[in-house]
Protein backbone atom coordinates (compact mmCIF):
# COMPACT_ATOMS: atom_id res chain seq x y z
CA UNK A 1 -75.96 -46.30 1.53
CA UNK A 2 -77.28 -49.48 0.49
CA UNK A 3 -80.43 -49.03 3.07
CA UNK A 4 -81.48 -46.20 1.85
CA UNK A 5 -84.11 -46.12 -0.83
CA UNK A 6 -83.57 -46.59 -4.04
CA UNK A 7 -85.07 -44.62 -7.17
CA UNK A 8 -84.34 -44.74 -10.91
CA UNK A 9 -85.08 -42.56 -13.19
CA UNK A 10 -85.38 -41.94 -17.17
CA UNK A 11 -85.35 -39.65 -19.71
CA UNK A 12 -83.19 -37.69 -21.62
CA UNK A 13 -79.94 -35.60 -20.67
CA UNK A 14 -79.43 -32.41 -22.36
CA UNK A 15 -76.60 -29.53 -22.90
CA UNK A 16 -77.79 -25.83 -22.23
CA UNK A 17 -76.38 -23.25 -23.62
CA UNK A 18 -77.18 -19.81 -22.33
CA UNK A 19 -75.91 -16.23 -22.86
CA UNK A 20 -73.75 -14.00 -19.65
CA UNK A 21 -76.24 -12.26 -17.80
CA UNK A 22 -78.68 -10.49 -19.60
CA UNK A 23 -77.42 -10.65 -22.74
CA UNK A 24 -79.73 -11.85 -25.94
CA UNK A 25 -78.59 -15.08 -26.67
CA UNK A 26 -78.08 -14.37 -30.82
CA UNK A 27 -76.54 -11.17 -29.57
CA UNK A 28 -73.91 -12.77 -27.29
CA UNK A 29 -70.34 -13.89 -27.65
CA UNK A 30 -70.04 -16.42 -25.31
CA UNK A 31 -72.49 -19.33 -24.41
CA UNK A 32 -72.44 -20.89 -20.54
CA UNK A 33 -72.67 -24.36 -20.54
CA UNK A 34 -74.78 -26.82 -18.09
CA UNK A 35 -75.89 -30.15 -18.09
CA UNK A 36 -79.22 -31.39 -17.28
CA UNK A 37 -82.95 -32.65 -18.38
CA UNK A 38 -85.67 -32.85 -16.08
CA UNK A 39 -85.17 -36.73 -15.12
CA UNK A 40 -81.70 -36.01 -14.65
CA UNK A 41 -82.29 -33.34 -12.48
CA UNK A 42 -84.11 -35.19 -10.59
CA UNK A 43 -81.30 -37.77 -10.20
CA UNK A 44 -79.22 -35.32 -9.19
CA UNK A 45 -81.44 -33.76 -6.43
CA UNK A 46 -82.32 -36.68 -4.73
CA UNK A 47 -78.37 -37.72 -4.37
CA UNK A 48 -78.51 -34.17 -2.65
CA UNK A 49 -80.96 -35.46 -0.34
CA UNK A 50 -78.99 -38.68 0.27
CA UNK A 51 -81.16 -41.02 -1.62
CA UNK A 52 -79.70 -43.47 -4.12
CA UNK A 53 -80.11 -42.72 -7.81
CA UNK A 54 -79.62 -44.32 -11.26
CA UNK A 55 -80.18 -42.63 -14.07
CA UNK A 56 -81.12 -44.41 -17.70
CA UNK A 57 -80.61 -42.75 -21.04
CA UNK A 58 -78.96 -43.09 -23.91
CA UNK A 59 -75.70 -40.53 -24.65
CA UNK A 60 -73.45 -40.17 -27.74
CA UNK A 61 -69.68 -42.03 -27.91
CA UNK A 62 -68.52 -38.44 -27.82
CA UNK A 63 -66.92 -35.48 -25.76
CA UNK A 64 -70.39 -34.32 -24.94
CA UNK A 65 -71.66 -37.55 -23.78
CA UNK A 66 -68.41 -38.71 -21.58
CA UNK A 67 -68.51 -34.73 -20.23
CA UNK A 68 -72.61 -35.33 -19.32
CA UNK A 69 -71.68 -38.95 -17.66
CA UNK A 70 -68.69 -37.47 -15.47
CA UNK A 71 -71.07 -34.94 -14.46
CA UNK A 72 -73.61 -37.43 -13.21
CA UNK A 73 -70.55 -39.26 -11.97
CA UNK A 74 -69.33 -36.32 -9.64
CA UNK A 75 -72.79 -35.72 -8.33
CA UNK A 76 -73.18 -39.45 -7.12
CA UNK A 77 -75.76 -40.86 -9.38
CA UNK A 78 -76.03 -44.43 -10.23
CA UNK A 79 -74.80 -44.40 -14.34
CA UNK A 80 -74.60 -48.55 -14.82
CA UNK A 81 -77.95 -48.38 -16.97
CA UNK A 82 -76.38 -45.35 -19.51
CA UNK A 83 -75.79 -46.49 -22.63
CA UNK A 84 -74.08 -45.18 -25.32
CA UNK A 85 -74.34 -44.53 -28.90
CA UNK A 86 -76.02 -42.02 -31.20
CA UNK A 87 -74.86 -39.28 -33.16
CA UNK A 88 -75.37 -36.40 -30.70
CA UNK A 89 -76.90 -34.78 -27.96
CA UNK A 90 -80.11 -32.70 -27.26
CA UNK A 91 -79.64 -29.35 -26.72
CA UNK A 92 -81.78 -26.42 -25.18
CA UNK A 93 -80.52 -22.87 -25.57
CA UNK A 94 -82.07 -20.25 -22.56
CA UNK A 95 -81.91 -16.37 -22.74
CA UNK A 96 -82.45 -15.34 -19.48
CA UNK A 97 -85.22 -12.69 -18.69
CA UNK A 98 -85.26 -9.18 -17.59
CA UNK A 99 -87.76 -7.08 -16.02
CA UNK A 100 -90.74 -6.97 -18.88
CA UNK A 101 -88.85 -9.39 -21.48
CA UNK A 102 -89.68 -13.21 -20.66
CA UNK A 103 -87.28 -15.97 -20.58
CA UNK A 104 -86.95 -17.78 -23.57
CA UNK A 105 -86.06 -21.49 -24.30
CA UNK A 106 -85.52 -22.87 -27.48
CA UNK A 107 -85.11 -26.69 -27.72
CA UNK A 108 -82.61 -28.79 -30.02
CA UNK A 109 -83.49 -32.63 -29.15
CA UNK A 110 -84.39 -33.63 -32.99
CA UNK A 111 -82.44 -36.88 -33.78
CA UNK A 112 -80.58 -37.26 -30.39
CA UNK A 113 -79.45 -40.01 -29.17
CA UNK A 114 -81.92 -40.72 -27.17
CA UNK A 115 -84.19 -39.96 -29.35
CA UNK A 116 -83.09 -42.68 -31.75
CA UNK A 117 -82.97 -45.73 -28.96
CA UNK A 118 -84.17 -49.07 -29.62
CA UNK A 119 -86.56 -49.75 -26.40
CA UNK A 120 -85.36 -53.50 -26.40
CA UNK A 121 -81.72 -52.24 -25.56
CA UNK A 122 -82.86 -51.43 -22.11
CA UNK A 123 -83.55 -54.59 -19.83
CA UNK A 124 -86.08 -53.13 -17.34
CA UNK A 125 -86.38 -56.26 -15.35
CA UNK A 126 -82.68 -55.94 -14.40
CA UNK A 127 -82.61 -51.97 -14.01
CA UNK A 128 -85.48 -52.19 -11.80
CA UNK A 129 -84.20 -54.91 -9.70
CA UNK A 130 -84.14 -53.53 -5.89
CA UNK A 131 -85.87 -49.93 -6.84
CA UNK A 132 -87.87 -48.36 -4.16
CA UNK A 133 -89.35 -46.00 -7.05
CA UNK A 134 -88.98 -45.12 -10.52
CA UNK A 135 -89.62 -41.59 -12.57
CA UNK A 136 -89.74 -40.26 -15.68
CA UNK A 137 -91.69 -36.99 -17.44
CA UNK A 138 -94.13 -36.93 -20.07
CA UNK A 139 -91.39 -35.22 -22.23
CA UNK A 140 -90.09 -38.55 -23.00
CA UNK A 141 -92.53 -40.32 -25.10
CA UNK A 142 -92.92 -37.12 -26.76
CA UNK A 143 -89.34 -38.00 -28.45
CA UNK A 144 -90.30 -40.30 -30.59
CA UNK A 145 -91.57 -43.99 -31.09
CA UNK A 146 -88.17 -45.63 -29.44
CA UNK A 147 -88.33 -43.28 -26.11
CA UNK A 148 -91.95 -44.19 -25.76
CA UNK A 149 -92.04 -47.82 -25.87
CA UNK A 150 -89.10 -47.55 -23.71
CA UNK A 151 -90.92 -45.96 -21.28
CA UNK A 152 -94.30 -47.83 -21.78
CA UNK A 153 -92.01 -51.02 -21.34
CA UNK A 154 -90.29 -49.58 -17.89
CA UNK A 155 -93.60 -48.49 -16.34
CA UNK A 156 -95.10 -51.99 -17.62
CA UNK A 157 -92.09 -53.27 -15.58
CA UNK A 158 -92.38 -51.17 -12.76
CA UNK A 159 -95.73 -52.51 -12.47
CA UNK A 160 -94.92 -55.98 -12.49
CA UNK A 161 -92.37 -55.58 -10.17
CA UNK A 162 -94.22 -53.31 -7.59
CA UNK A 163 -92.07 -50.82 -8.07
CA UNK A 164 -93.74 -47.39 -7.59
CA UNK A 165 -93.99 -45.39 -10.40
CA UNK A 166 -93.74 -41.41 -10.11
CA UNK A 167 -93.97 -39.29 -13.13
């Protein structure tokens, strides 16, 4: 595994909760849970193509976040750089669509965990160490001033470091 290229990526992991089939979601009884975010995702597919992957982010000390890590954990992707800490996680809550009625998404991320991360917690030179690539979304600096400076810091590092950078 080791020879194959390496790619880390960062951003934010998220809970969704959706409704059974075609239900409304504020009409609904039950909720389906999944884990995800669009870095993570990402993560996750590229394990399924036999790459390796490391995810970074920043999960609560909680049932949520050790349930989103041993999901990562099961799928094969690199969770060294996760930290922990926070008081909770982002949500996103999708009713599914039906013939004319569109899908709709409503987001929860306000005051998540990663949200609220210091960017000098993460110590890019050492994350990036031996990366083939690295990838985020623009949805992360959109979380505030610590995901952004995170990020600006990571690509900054990237940069130095030839590392790739893939967004």
């Amino acid at each position: 595994m080791s020879s194959r290229p390496r790619v880390v990526t960062f951003g934010e992991m998220l809970l969704r909760l959706s409704p059974p089939a075609e239900e409304r979601l504020l009409e609904s009884s039950a909720l389906h849970t999944f884990f995800g975010g669009a870095e993570a995702n990402v993560a996750v597919a590229l394990r399924h193509l036999g790459l390796r992957a490391d995810y970074v982010t920043r999960l609560p000390e909680n049932p949520l976040g050790d349930a989103a890590l041993e999901v990562l954990q099961r799928e094969g992707v690199g969770t060294e750089w996760i930290l922990r800490g926070g008081p909770r996680m982002g949500l996103y809550f999708v009713e599914p669509g039906t013939d004319l009625r569109a899908m709709r998404v409503v987001y929860d991320r306000a005051g998540s965990a990663l949200a609220q991360i210091d960017p000098h917690e993460i110590n890019w030179t050492r994350v990036l160490a031996g990366a083939d690539w690295f990838h985020s979304t623009g949805i992360t600096p959109a979380l505030g001033d610590g995901p952004a400076a995170a990020l600006a810091t990571a690509i900054a590092s990237a940069r130095a470091g030839d590392v790739p950078v893939w967004t």
